[in-house]
PDB file of N, CA and C in Angstrom:
ATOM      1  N   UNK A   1      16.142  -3.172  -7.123  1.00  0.00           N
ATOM      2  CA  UNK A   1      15.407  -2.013  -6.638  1.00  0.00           C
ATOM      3  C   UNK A   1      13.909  -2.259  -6.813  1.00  0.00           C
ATOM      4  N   UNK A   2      13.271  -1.893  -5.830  1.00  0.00           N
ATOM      5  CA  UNK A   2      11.571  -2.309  -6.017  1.00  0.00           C
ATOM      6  C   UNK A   2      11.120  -0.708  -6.245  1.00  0.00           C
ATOM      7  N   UNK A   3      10.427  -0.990  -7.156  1.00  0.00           N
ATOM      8  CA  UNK A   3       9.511  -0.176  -7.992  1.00  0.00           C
ATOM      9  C   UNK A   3       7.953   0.510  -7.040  1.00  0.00           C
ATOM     10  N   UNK A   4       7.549   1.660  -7.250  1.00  0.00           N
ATOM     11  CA  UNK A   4       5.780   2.184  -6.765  1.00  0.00           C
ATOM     12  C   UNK A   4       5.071   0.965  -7.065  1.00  0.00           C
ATOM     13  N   UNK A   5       5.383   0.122  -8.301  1.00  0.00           N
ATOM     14  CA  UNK A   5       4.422  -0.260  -8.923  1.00  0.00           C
ATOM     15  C   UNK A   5       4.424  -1.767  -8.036  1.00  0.00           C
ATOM     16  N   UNK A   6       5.374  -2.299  -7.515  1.00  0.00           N
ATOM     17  CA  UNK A   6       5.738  -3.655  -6.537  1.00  0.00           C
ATOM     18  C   UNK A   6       4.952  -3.502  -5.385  1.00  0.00           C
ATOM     19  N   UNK A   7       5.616  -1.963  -4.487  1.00  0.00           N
ATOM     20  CA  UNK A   7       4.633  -1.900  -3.678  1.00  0.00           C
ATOM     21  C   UNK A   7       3.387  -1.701  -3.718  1.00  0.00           C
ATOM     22  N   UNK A   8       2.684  -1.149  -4.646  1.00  0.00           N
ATOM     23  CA  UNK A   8       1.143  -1.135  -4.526  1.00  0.00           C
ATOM     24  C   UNK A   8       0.782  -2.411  -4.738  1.00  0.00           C
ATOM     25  N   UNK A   9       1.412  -3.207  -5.447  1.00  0.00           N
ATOM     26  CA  UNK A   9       0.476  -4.793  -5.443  1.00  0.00           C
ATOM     27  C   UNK A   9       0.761  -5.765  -4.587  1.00  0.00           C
ATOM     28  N   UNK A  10       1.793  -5.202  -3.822  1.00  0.00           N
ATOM     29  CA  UNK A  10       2.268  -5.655  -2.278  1.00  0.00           C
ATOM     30  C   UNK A  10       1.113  -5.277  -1.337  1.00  0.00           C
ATOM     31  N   UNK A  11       0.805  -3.931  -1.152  1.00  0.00           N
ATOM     32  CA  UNK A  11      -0.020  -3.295  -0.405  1.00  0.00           C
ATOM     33  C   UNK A  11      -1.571  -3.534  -0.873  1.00  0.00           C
ATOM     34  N   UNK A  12      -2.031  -3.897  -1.939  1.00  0.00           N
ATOM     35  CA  UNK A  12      -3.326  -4.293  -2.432  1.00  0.00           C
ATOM     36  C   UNK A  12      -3.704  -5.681  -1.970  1.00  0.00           C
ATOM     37  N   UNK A  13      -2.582  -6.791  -2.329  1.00  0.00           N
ATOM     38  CA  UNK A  13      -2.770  -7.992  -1.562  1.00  0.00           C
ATOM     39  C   UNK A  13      -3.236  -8.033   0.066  1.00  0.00           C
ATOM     40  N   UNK A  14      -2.142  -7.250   0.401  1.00  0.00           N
ATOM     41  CA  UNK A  14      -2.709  -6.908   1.944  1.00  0.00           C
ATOM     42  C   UNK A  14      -4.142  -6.849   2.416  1.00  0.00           C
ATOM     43  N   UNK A  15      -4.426  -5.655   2.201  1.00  0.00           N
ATOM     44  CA  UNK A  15      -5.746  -4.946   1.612  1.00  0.00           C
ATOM     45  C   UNK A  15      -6.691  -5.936   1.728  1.00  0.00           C
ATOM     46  N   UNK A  16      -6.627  -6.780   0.276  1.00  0.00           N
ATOM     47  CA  UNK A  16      -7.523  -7.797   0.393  1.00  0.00           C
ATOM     48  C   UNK A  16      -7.803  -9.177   0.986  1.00  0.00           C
ATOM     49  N   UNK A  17      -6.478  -9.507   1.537  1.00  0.00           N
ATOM     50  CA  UNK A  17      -6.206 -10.708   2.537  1.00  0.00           C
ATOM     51  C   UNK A  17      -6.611 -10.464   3.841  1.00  0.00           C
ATOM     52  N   UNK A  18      -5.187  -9.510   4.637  1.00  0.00           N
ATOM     53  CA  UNK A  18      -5.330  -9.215   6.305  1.00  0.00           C
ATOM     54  C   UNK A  18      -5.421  -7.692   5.867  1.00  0.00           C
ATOM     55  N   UNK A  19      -6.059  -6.669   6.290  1.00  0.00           N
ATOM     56  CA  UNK A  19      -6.003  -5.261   5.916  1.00  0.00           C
ATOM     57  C   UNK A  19      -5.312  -4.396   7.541  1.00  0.00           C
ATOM     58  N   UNK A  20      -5.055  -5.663   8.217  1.00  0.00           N
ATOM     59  CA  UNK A  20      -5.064  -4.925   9.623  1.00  0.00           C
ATOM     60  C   UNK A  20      -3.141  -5.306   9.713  1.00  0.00           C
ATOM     61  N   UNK A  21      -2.576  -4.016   9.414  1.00  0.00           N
ATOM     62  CA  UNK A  21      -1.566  -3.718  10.134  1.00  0.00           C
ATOM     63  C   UNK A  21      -0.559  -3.321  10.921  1.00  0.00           C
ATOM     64  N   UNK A  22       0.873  -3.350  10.798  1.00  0.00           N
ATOM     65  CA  UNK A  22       1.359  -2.864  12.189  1.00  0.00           C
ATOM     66  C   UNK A  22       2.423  -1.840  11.374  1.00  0.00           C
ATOM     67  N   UNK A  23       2.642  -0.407  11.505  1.00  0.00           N
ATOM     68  CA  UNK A  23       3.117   0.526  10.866  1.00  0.00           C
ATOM     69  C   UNK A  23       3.931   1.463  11.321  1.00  0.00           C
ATOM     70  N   UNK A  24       5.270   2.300  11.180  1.00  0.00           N
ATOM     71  CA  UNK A  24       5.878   2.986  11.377  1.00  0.00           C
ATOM     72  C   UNK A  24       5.766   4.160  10.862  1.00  0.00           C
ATOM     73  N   UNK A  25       5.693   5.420  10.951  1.00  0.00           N
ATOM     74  CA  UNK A  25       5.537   6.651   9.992  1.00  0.00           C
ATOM     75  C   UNK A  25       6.377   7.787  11.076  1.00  0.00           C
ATOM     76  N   UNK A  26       7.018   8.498  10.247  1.00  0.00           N
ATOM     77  CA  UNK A  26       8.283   9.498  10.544  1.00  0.00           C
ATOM     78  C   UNK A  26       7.892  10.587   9.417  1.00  0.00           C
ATOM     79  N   UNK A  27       7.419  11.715   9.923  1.00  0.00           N
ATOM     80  CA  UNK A  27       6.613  12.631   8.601  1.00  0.00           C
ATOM     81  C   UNK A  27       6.921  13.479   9.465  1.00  0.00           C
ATOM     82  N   UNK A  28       7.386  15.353   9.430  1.00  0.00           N
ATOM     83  CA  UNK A  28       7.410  16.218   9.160  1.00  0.00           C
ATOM     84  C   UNK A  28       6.419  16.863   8.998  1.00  0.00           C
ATOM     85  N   UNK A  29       5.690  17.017   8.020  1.00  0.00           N
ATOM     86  CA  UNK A  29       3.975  17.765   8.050  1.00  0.00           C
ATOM     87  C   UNK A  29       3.615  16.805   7.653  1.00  0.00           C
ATOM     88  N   UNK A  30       2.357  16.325   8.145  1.00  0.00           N
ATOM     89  CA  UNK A  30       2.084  17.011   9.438  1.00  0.00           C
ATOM     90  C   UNK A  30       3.091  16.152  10.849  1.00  0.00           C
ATOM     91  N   UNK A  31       3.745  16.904  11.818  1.00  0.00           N
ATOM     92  CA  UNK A  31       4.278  15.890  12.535  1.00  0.00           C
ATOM     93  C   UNK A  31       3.475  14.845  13.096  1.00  0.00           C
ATOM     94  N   UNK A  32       4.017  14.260  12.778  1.00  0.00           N
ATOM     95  CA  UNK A  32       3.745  12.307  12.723  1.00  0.00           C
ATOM     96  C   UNK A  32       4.661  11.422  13.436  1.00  0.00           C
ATOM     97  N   UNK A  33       5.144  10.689  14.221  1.00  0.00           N
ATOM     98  CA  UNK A  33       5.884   9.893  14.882  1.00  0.00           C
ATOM     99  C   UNK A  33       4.941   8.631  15.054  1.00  0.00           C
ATOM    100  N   UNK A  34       4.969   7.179  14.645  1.00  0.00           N
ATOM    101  CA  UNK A  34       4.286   5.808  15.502  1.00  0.00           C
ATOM    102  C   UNK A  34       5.276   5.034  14.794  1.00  0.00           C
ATOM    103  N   UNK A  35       4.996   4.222  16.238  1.00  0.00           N
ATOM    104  CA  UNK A  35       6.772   2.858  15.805  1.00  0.00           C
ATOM    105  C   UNK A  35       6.009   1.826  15.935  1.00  0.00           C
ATOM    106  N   UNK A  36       5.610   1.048  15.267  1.00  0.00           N
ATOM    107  CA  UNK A  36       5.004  -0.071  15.016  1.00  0.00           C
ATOM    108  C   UNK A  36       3.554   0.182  15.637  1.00  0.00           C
ATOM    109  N   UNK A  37       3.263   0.683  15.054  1.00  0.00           N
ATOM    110  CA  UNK A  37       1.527   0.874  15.865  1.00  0.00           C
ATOM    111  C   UNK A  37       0.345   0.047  14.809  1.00  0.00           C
ATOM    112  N   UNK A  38      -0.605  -0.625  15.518  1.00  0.00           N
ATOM    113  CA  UNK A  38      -1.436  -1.190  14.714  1.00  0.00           C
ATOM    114  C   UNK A  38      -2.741  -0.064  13.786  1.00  0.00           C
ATOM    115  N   UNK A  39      -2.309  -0.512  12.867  1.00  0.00           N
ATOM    116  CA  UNK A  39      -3.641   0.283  11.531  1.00  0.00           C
ATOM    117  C   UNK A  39      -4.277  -0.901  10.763  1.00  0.00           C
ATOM    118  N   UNK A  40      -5.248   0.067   9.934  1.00  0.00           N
ATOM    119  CA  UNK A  40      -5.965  -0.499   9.242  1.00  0.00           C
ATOM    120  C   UNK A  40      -5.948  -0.285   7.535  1.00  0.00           C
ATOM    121  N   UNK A  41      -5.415  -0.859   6.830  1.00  0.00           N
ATOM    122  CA  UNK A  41      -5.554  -0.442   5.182  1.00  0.00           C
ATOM    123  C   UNK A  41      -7.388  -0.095   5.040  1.00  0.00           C
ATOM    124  N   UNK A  42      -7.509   1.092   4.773  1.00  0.00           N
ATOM    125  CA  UNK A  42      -8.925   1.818   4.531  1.00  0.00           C
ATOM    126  C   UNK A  42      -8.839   1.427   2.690  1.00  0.00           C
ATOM    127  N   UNK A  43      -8.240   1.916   1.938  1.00  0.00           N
ATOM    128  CA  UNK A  43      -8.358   1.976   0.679  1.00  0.00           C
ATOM    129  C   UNK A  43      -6.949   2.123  -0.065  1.00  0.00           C
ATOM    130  N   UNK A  44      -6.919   1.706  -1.675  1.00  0.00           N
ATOM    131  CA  UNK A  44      -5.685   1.444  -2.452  1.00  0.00           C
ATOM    132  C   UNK A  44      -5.962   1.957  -3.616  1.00  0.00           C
ATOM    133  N   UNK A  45      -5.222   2.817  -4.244  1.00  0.00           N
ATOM    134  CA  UNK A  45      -5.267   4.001  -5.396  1.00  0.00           C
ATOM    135  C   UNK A  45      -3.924   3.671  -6.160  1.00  0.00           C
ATOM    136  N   UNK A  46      -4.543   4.320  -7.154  1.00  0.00           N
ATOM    137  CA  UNK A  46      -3.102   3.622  -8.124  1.00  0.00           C
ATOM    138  C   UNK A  46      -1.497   4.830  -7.923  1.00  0.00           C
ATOM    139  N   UNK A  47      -1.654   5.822  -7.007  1.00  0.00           N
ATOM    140  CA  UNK A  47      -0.802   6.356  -6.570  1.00  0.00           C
ATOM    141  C   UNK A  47      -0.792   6.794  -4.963  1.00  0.00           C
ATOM    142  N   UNK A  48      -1.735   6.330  -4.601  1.00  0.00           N
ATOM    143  CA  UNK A  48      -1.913   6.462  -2.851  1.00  0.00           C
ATOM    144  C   UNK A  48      -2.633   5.174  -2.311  1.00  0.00           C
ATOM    145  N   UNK A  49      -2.061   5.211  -0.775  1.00  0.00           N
ATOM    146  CA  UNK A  49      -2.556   4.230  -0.317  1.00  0.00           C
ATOM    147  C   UNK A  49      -3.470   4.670   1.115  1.00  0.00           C
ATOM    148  N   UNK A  50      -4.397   4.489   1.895  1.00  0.00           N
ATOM    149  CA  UNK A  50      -4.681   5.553   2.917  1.00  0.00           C
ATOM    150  C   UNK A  50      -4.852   4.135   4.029  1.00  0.00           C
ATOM    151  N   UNK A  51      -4.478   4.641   4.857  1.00  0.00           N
ATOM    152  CA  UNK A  51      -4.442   3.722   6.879  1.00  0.00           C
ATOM    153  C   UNK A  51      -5.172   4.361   7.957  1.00  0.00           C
ATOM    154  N   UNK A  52      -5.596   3.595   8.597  1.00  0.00           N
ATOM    155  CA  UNK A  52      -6.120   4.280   9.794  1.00  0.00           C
ATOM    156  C   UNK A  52      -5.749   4.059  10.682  1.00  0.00           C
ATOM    157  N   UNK A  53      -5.386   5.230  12.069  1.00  0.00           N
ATOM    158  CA  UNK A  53      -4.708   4.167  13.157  1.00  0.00           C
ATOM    159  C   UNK A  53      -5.188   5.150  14.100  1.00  0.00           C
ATOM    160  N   UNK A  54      -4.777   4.590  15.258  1.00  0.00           N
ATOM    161  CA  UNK A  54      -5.658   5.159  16.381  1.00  0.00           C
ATOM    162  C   UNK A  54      -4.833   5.155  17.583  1.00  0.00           C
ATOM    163  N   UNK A  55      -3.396   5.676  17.549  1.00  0.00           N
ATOM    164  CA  UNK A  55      -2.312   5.957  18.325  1.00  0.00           C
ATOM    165  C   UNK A  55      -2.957   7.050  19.720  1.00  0.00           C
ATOM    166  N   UNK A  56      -3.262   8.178  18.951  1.00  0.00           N
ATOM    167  CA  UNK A  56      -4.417   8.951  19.925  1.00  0.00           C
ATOM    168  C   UNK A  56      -5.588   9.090  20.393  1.00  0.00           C
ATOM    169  N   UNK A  57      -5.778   7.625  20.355  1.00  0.00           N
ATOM    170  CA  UNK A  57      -7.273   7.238  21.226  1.00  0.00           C
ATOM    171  C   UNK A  57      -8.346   7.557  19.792  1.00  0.00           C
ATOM    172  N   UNK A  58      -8.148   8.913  19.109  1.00  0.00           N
ATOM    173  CA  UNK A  58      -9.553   8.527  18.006  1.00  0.00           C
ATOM    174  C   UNK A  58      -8.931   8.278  16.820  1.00  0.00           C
ATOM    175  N   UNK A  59      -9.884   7.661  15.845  1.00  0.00           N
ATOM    176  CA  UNK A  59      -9.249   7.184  15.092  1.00  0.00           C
ATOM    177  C   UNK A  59      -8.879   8.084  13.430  1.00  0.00           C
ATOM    178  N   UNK A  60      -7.844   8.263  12.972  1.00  0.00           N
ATOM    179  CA  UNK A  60      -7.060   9.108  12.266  1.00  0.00           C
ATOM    180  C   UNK A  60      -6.937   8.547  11.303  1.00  0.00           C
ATOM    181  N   UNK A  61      -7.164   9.026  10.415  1.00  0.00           N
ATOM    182  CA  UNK A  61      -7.154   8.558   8.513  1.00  0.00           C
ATOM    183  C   UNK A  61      -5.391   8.993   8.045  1.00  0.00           C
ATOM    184  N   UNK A  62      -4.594   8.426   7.364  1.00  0.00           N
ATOM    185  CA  UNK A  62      -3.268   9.410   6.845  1.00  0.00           C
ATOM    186  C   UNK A  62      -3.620   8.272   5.436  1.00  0.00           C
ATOM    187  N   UNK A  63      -2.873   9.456   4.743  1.00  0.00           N
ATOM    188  CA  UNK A  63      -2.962   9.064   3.282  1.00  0.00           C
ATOM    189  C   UNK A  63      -1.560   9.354   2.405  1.00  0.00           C
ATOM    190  N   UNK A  64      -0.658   8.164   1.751  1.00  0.00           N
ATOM    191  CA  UNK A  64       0.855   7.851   1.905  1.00  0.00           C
ATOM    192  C   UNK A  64       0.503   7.724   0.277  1.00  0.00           C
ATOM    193  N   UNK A  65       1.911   8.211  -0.041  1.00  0.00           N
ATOM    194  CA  UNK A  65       2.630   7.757  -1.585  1.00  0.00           C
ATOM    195  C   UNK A  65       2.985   6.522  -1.645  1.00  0.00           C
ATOM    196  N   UNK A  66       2.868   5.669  -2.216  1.00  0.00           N
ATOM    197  CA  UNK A  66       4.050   4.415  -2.482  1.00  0.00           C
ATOM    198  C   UNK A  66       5.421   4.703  -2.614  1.00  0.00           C
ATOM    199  N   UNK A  67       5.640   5.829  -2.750  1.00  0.00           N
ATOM    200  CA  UNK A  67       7.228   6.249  -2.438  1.00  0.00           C
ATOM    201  C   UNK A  67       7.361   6.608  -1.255  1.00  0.00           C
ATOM    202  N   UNK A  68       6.344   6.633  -0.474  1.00  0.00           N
ATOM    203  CA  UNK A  68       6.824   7.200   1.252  1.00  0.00           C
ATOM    204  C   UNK A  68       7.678   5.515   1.881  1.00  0.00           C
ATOM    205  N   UNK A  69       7.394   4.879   1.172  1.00  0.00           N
ATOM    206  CA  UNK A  69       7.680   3.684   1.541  1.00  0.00           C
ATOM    207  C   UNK A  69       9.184   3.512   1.315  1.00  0.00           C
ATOM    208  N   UNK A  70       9.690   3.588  -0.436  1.00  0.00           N
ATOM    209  CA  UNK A  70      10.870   3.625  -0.540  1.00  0.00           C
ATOM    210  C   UNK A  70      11.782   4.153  -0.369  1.00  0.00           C
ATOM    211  N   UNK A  71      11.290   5.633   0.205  1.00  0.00           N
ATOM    212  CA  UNK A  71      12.048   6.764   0.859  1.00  0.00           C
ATOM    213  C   UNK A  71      12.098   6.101   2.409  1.00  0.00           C
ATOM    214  N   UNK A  72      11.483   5.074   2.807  1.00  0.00           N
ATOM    215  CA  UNK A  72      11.384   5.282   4.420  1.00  0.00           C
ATOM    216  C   UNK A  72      10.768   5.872   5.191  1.00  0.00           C
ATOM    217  N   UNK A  73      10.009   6.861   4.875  1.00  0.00           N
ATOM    218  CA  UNK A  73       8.927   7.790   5.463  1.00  0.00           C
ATOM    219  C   UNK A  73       8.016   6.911   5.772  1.00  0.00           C
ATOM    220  N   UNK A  74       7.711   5.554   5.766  1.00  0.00           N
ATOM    221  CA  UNK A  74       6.814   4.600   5.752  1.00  0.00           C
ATOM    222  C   UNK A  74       7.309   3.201   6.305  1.00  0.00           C
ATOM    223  N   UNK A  75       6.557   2.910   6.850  1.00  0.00           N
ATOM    224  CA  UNK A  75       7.473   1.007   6.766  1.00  0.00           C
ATOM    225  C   UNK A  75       6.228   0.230   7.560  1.00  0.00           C
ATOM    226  N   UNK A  76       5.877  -0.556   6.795  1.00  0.00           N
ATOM    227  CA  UNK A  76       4.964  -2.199   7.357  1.00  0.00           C
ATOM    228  C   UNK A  76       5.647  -3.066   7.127  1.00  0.00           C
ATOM    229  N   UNK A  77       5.517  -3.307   8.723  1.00  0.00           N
ATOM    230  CA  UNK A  77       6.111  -4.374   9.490  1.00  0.00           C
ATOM    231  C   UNK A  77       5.697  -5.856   8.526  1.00  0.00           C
ATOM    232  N   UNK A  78       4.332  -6.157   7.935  1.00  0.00           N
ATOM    233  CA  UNK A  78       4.137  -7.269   7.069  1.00  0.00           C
ATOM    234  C   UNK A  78       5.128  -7.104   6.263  1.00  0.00           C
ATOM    235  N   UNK A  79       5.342  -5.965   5.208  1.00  0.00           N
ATOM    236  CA  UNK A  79       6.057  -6.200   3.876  1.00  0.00           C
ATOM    237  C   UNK A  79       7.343  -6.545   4.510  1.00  0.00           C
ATOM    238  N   UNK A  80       7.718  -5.628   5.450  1.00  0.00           N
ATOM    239  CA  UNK A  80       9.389  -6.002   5.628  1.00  0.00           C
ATOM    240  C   UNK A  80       9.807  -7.244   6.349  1.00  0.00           C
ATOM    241  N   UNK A  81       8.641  -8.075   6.940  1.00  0.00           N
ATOM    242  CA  UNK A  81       8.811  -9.587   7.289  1.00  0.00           C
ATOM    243  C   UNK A  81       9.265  -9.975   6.077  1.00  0.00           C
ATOM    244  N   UNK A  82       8.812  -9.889   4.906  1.00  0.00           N
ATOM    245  CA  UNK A  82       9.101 -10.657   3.816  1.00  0.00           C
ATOM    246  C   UNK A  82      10.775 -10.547   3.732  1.00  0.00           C
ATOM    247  N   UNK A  83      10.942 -11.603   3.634  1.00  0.00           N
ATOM    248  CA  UNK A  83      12.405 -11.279   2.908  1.00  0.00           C
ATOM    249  C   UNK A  83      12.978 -11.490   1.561  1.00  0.00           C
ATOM    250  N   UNK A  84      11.762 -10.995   0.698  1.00  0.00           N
ATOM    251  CA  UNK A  84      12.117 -11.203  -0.447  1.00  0.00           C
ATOM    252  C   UNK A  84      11.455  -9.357  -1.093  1.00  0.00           C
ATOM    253  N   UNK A  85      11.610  -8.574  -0.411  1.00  0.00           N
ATOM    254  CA  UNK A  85      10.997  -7.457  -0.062  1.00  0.00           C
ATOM    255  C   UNK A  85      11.491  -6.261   0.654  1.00  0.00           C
ATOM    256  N   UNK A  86      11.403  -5.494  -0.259  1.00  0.00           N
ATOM    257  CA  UNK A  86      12.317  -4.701   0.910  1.00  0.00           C
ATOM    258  C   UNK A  86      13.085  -4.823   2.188  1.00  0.00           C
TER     259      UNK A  86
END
C-alpha cells in the first residue's frame, strides 16, 4: 500500500525535474471532469499539492490532497507509467 507520504515525494520529484503534466480529475465540488489533460505542478506542500490546467481556454489553479490520489479522485499519467507505483 503506498502511503501520502510516497506520493508527495513522488509528486515533488516531478515538480522539480518535468513539472509539466498529463492529469485526470473526477471531483464533485467543485464539478470537475479532465481525462488526461495537460497541467502544470505550480507548488508542493507537505499536505497539498496545487496544478494548473487550462482545459477551458484560461488557465485554472486546483489544489489536491495526496489522498485524492489514493482514493482515485486524482491520477498522473507520469506516476502511473511507473510500474513500480501505483
Amino acid at each position: 500500500m503506498y502511503s501520502p507520504e510516497s506520493i508527495r515525494n513522488k509528486i515533488a520529484e516531478l515538480y522539480k525535474i518535468h513539472p509539466e503534466i498529463h492529469i485526470s480529475i473526477e471531483t464533485t465540488h467543485p464539478k470537475l471532469t479532465l481525462v488526461n489533460g495537460p497541467a502544470v505542478i505550480k507548488r508542493v506542500y507537505s499536505h497539498i499539492f496545487q496544478v494548473e490546467e487550462k482545459s477551458s481556454g484560461s488557465p485554472q489553479c486546483h489544489t489536491f490532497q495526496y489522498t485524492d490520489i489514493l482514493i482515485k479522485k486524482v491520477e498522473i499519467k507520469e506516476l502511473s507509467a511507473e510500474k513500480s507505483f501505483i
